[in-house]
Protein backbone atom coordinates (compact mmCIF):
# COMPACT_ATOMS: atom_id res chain seq x y z
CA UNK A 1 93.95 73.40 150.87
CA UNK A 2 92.76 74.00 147.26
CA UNK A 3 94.91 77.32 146.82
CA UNK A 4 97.92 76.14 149.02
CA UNK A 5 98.17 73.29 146.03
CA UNK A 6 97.67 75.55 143.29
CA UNK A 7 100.60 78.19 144.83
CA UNK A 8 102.92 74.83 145.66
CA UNK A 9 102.27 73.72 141.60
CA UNK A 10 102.79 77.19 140.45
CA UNK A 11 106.16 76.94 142.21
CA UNK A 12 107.22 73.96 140.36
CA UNK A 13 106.39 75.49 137.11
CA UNK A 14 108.64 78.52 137.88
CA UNK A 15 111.07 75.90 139.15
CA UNK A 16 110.76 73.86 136.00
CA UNK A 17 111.16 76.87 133.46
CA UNK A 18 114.49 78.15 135.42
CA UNK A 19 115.75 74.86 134.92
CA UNK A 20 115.45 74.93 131.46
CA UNK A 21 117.07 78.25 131.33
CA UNK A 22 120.00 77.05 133.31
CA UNK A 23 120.37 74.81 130.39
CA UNK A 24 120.03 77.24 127.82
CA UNK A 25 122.80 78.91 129.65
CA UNK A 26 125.08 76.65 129.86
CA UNK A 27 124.94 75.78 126.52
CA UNK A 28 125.45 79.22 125.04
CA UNK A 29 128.74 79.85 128.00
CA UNK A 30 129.87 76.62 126.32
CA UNK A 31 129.03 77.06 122.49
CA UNK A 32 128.42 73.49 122.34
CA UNK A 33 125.45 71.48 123.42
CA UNK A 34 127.47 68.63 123.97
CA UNK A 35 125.85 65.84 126.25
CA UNK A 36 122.20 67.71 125.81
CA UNK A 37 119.80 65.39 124.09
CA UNK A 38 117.90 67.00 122.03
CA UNK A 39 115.37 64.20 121.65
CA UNK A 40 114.69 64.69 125.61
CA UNK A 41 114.62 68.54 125.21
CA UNK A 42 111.97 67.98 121.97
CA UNK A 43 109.90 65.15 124.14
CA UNK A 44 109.99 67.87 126.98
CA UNK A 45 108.81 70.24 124.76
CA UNK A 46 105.78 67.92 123.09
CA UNK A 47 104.80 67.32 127.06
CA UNK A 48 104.34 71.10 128.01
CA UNK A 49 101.92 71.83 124.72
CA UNK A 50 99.73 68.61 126.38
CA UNK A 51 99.75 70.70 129.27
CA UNK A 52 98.24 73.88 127.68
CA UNK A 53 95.94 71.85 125.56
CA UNK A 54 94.63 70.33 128.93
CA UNK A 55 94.89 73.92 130.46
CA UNK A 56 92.67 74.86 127.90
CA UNK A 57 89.96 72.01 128.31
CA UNK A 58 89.99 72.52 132.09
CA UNK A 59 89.78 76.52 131.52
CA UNK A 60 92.79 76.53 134.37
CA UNK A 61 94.56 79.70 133.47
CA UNK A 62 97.65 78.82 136.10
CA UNK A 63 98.42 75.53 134.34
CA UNK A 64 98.39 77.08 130.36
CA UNK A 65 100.34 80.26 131.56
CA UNK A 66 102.96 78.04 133.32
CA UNK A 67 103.02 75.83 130.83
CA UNK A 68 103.90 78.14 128.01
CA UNK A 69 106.44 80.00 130.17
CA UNK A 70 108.03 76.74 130.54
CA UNK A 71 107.25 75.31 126.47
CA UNK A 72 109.53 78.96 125.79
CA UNK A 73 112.23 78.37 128.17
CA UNK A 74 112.55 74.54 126.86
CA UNK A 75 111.76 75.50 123.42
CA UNK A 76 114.76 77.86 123.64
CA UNK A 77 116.67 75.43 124.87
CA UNK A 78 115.93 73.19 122.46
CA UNK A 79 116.99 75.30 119.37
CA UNK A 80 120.16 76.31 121.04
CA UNK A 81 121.21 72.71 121.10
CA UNK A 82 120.33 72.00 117.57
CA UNK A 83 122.10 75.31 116.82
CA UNK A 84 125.39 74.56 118.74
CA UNK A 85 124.94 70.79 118.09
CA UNK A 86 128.05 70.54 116.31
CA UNK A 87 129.81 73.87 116.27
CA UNK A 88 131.55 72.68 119.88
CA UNK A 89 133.95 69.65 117.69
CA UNK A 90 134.04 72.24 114.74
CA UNK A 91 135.59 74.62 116.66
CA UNK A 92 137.71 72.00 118.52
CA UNK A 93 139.03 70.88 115.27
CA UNK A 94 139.06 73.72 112.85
């Protein structure tokens, strides 16, 4: 039961990470990161390095792996909406 768990949670990691990326995505297709809160993104991303940091204390290599493919998919996301944060309306307007 132990290892159909730990393949279910490593599932939801992948699962998690893609949907950052879908994000990231959009927001590049776009140019804009309109209606993407960055605060979220940046909350997400302070939630994921908790994660390693427990991976670490619990020595669970799934959970610090997963976690940092997911910190680098959010994290990317994150700078892509600080980066396009305004250029959407600049664009619009200039």
């Amino acid at each position: 039961m132990k290892e159909i768990i730990a393949v279910i949670f490593g599932a939801g990691l992948m699962a998690n990470g893609l949907l950052f990326v879908l994000q990231a995505i959009k927001i590049v297709r776009a140019k804009s990161s309109k209606g993407v809160s960055i605060l979220t993104f940046a909350g997400f991303c302070i939630l994921q390095v908790t994660g390693i940091l427990h991976g670490i204390f619990q020595q669970d290599i799934s959970l610090i792996l997963g976690m940092s493919a997911s910190l680098l998919a959010c994290g990317s996301t994150t700078v892509l909406a600080i980066i396009y944060r305004d250029k959407g309306a600049q664009e619009r307007s200039g």
